[in-house]
Each structure stands twice: as C-alpha cells, then as structure tokens.
N, C-alpha and C. Protein backbone atom coordinates (compact mmCIF):
# COMPACT_ATOMS: atom_id res chain seq x y z
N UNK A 1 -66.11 95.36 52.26
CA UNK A 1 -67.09 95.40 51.19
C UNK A 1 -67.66 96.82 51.11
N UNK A 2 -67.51 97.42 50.16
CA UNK A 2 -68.04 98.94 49.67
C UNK A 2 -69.60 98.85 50.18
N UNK A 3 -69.85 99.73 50.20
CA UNK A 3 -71.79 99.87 50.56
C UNK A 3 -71.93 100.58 49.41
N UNK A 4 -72.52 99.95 48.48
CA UNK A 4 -72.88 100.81 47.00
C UNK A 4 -73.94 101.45 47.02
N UNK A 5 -75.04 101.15 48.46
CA UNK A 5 -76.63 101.44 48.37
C UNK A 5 -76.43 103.01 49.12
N UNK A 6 -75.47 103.51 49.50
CA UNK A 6 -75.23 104.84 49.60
C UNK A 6 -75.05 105.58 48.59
N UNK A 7 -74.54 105.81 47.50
CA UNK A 7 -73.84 105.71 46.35
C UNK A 7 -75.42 106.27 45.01
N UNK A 8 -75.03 107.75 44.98
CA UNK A 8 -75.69 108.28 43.86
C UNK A 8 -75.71 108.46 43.03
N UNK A 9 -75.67 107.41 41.93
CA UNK A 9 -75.13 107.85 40.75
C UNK A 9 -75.77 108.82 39.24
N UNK A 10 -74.72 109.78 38.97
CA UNK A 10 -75.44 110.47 38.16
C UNK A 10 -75.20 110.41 36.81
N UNK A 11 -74.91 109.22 36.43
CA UNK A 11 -74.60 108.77 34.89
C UNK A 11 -74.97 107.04 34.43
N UNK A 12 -74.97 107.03 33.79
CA UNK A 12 -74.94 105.26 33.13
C UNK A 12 -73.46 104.60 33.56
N UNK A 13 -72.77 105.73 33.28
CA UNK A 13 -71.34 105.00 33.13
C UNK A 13 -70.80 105.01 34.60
N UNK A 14 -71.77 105.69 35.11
CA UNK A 14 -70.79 105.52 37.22
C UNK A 14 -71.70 104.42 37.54
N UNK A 15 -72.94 104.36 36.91
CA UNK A 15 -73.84 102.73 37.35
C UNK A 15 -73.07 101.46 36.99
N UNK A 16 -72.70 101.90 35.58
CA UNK A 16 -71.82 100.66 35.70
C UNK A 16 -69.77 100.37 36.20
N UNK A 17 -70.07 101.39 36.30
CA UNK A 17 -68.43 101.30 37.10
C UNK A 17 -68.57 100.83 38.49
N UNK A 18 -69.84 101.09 39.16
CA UNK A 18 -70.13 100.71 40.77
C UNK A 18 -70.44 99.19 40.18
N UNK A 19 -71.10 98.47 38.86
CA UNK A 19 -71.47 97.20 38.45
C UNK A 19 -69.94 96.66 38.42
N UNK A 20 -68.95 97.07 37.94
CA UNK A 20 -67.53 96.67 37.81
C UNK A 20 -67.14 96.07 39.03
N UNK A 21 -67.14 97.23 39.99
CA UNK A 21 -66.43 97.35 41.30
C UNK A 21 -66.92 95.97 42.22
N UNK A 22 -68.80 95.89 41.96
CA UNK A 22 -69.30 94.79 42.97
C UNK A 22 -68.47 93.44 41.80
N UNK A 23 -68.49 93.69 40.59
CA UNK A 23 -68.11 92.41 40.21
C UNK A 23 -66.81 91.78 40.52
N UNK A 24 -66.08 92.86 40.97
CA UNK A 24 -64.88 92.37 41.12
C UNK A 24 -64.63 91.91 42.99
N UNK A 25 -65.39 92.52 43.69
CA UNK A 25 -65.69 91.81 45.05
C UNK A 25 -66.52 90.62 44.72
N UNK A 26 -67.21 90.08 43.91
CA UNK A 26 -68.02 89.21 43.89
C UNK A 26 -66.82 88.22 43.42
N UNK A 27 -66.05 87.99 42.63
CA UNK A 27 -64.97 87.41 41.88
C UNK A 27 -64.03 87.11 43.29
N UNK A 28 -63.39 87.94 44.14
CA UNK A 28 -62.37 87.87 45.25
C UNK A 28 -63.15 86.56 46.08
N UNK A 29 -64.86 86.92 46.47
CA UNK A 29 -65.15 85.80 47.00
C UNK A 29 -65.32 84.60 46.71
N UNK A 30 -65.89 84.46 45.32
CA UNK A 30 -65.58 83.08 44.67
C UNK A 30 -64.35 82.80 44.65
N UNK A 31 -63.01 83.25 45.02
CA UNK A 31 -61.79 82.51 44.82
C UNK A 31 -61.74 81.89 46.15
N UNK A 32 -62.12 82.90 47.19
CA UNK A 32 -62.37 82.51 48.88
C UNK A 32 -63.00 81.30 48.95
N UNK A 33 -64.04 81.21 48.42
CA UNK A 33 -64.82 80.42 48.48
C UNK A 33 -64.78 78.74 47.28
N UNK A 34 -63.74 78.74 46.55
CA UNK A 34 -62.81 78.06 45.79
C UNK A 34 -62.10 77.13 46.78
N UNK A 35 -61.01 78.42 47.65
CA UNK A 35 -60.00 78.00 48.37
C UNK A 35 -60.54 76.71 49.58
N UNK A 36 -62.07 77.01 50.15
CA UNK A 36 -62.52 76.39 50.71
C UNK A 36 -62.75 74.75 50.04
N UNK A 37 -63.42 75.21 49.26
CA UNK A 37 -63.76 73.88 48.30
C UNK A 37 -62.78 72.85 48.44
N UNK A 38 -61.32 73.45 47.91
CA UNK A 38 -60.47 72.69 47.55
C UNK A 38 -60.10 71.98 48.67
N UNK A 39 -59.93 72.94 49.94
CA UNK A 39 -59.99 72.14 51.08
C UNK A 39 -60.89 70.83 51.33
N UNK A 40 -61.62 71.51 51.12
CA UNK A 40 -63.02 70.58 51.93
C UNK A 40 -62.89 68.77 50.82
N UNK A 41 -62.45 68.90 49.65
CA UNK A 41 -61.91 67.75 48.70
C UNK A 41 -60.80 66.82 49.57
N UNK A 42 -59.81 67.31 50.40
CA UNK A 42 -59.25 66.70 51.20
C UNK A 42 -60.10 65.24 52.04
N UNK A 43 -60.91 65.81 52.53
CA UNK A 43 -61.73 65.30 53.58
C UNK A 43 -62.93 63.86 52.82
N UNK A 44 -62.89 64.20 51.50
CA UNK A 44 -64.01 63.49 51.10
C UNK A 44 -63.23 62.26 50.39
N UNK A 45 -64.11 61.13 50.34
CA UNK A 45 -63.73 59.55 50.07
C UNK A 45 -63.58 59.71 48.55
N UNK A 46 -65.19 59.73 47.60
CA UNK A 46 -65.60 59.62 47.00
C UNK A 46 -66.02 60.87 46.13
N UNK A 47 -66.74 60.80 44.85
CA UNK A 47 -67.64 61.49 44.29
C UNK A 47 -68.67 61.73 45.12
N UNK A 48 -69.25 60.43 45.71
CA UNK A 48 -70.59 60.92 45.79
C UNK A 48 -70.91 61.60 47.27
N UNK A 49 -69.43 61.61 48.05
CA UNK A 49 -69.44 62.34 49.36
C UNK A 49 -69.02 63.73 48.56
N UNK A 50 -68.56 64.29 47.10
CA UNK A 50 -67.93 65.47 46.53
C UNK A 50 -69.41 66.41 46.01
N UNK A 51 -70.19 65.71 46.12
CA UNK A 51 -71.94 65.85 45.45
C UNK A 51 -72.42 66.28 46.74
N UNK A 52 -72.51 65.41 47.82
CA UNK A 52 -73.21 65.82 49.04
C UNK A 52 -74.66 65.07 48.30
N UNK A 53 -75.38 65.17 50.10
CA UNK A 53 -76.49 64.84 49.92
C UNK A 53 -77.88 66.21 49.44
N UNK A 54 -78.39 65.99 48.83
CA UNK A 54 -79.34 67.09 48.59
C UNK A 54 -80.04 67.72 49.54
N UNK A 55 -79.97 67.73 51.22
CA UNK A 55 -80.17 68.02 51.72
C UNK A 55 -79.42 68.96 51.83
N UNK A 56 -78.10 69.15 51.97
CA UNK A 56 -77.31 70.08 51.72
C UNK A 56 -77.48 71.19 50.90
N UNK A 57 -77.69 70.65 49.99
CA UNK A 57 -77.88 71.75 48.95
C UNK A 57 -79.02 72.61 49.32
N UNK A 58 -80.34 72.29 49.43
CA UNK A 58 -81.46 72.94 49.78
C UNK A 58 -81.26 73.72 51.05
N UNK A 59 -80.40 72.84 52.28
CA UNK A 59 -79.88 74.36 52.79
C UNK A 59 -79.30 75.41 52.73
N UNK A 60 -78.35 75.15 51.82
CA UNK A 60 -78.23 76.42 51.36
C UNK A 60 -78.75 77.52 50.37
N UNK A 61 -79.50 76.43 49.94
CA UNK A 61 -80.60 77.65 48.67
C UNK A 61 -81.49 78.60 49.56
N UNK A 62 -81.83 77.64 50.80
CA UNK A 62 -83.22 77.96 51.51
C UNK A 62 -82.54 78.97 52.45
N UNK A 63 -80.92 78.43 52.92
CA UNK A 63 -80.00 80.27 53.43
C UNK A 63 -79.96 81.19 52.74
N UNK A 64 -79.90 80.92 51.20
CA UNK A 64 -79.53 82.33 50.30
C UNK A 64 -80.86 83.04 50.21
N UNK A 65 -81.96 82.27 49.99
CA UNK A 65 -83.28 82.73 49.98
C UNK A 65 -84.01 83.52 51.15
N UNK A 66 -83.19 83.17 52.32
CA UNK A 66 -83.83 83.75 53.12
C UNK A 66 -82.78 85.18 53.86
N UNK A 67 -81.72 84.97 53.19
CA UNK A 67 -80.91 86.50 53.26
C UNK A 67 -81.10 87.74 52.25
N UNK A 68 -81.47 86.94 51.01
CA UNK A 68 -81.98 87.85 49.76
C UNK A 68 -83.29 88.41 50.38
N UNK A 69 -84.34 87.85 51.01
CA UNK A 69 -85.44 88.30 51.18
C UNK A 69 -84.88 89.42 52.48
N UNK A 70 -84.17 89.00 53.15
CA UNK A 70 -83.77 90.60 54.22
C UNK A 70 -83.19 91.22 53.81
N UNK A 71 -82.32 91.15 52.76
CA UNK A 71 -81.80 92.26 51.96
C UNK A 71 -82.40 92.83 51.37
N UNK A 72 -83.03 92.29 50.50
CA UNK A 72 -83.91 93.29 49.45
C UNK A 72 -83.31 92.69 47.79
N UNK A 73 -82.68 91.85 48.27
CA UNK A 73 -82.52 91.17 46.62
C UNK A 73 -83.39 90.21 46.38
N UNK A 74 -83.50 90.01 44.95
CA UNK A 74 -85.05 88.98 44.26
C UNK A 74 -84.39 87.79 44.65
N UNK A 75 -84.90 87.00 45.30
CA UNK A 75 -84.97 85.85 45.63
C UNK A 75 -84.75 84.56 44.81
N UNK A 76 -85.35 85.19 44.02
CA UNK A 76 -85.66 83.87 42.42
C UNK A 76 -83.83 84.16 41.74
N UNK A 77 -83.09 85.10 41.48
CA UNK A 77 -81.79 85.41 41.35
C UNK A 77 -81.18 85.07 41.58
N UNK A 78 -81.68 85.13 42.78
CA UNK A 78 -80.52 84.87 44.38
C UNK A 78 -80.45 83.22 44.00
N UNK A 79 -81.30 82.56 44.35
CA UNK A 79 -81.36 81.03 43.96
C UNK A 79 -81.02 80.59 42.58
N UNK A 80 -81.12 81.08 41.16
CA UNK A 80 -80.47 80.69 40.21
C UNK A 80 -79.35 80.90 40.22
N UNK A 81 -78.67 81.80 40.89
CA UNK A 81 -77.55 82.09 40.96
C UNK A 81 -76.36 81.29 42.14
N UNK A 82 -76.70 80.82 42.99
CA UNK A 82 -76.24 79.65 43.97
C UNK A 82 -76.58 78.35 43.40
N UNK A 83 -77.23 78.27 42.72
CA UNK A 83 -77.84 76.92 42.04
C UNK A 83 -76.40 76.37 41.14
N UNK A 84 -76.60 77.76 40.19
CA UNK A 84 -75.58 77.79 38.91
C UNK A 84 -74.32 77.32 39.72
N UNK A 85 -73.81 78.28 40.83
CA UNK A 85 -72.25 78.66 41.52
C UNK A 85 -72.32 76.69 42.13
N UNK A 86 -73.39 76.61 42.93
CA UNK A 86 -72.95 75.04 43.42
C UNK A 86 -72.47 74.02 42.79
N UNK A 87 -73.51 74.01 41.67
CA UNK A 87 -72.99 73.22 40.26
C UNK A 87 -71.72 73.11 40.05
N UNK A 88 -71.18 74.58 39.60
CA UNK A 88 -69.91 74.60 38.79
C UNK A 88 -68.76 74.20 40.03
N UNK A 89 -69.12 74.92 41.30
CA UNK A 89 -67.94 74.01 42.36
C UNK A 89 -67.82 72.28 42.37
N UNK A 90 -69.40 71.87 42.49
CA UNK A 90 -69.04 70.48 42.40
C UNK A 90 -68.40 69.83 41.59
N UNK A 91 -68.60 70.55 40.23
CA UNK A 91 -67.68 69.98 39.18
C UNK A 91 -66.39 70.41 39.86
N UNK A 92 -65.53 71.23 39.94
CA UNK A 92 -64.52 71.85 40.35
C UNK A 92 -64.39 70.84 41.21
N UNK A 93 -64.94 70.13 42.32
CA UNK A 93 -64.51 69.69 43.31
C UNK A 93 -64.37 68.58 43.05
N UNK A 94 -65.01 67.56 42.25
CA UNK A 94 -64.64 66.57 41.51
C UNK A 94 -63.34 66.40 40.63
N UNK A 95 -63.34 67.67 40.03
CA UNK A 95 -61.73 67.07 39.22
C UNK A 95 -60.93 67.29 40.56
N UNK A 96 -60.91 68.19 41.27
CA UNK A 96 -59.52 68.38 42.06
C UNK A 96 -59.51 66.89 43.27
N UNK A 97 -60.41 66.46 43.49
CA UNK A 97 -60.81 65.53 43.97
C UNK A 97 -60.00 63.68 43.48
N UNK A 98 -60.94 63.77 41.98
CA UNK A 98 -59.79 63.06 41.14
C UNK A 98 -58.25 63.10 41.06
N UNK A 99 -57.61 64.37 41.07
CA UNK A 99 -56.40 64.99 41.32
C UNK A 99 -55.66 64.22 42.32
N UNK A 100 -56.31 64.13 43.68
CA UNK A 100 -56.04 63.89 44.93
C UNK A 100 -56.22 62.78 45.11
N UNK A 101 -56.68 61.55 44.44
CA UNK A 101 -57.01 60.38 43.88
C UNK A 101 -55.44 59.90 43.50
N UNK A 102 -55.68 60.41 42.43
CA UNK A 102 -54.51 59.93 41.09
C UNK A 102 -53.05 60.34 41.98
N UNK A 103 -52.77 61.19 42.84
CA UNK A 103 -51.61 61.97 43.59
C UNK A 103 -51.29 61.09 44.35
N UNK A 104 -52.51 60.33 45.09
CA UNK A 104 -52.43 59.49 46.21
C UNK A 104 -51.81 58.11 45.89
N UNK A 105 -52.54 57.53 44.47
CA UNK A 105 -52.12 56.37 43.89
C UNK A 105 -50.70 56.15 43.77
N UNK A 106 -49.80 57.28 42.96
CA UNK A 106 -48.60 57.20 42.87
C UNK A 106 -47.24 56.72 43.86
C-alpha cells in the first residue's frame, strides 16, 4: 500500500491522480474482500445465517470507528462507508448463496 500522506502535491491534477491511485488499491481490496465473502457463503445454511446477527455488524462498525479515529480519518465516513460496503456484500452474498442452493439441488 503506497503511503500517500508523504506525498506533496503541487497541482489539482497530482491530488487527484494520488485520488486515482488510492482508488484503485481500494477496488483490489474489495475484490479480496469479495473473494472472502464468497467463501464464507460456503459455510452458511440459510439467508438469515448470510445477514448475520447484528451484533456482528456493530462490530465491525465499532472496529472501523475506532481505526478511523487512530488514523485520522472522519469517523462518521468511515462508518457510512462500511455500512454502505456491508450492505452491498450481503446482497452479494445472498445471490451467490442462492447459487450454491440451486447447484446443490441439481
């Protein structure tokens, strides 16, 4: 992972080329973190073991929240932004889930 907080930039357009660069490490880990998912669908019965219990979830908001605050990123971000990402996996993990359903039936 690049350290961008070294990184002086003396234009708009190198601010956002270093914005490119994190986006595209940010993208590599959501596939990482995909690959997991899909795994982890193996293991589960149901939907509502594919949901988890909300306890779950809040741990990890209450992990992201409390790494943003030692980093130095806004917190409130940090949490809409894991909020959003959990969401869209669970969906994700539900169809592939279904997938593995319907695969199994056959």
């Amino acid at each position: 992972m690049t350290d961008f907080d070294d990184l002086e930039p003396d234009s708009l357009e190198q601010v956002r080329a270093d914005i490119d660069a994190i986006d595209r490490e940010l993208v590599d880990l959501l596939a990482a973190r995909g690959r997991c998912v899909q795994r982890a669908a193996g293991f589960k019965r149901n939907g509502a073991e594919v949901r988890g219990p909300q306890s779950r979830i809040d741990h990890i908001i209450t992990r992201a929240r409390t790494a943003a605050m030692e980093t130095g990123a806004n917190p409130d971000v940090v949490e809409a932004t894991f909020r959003a990402m959990i969401s869209a996996f669970i969906e994700a993990e539900l169809t592939i889930h279904a997938t593995l359903d319907s695969d199994e039936r056959k």
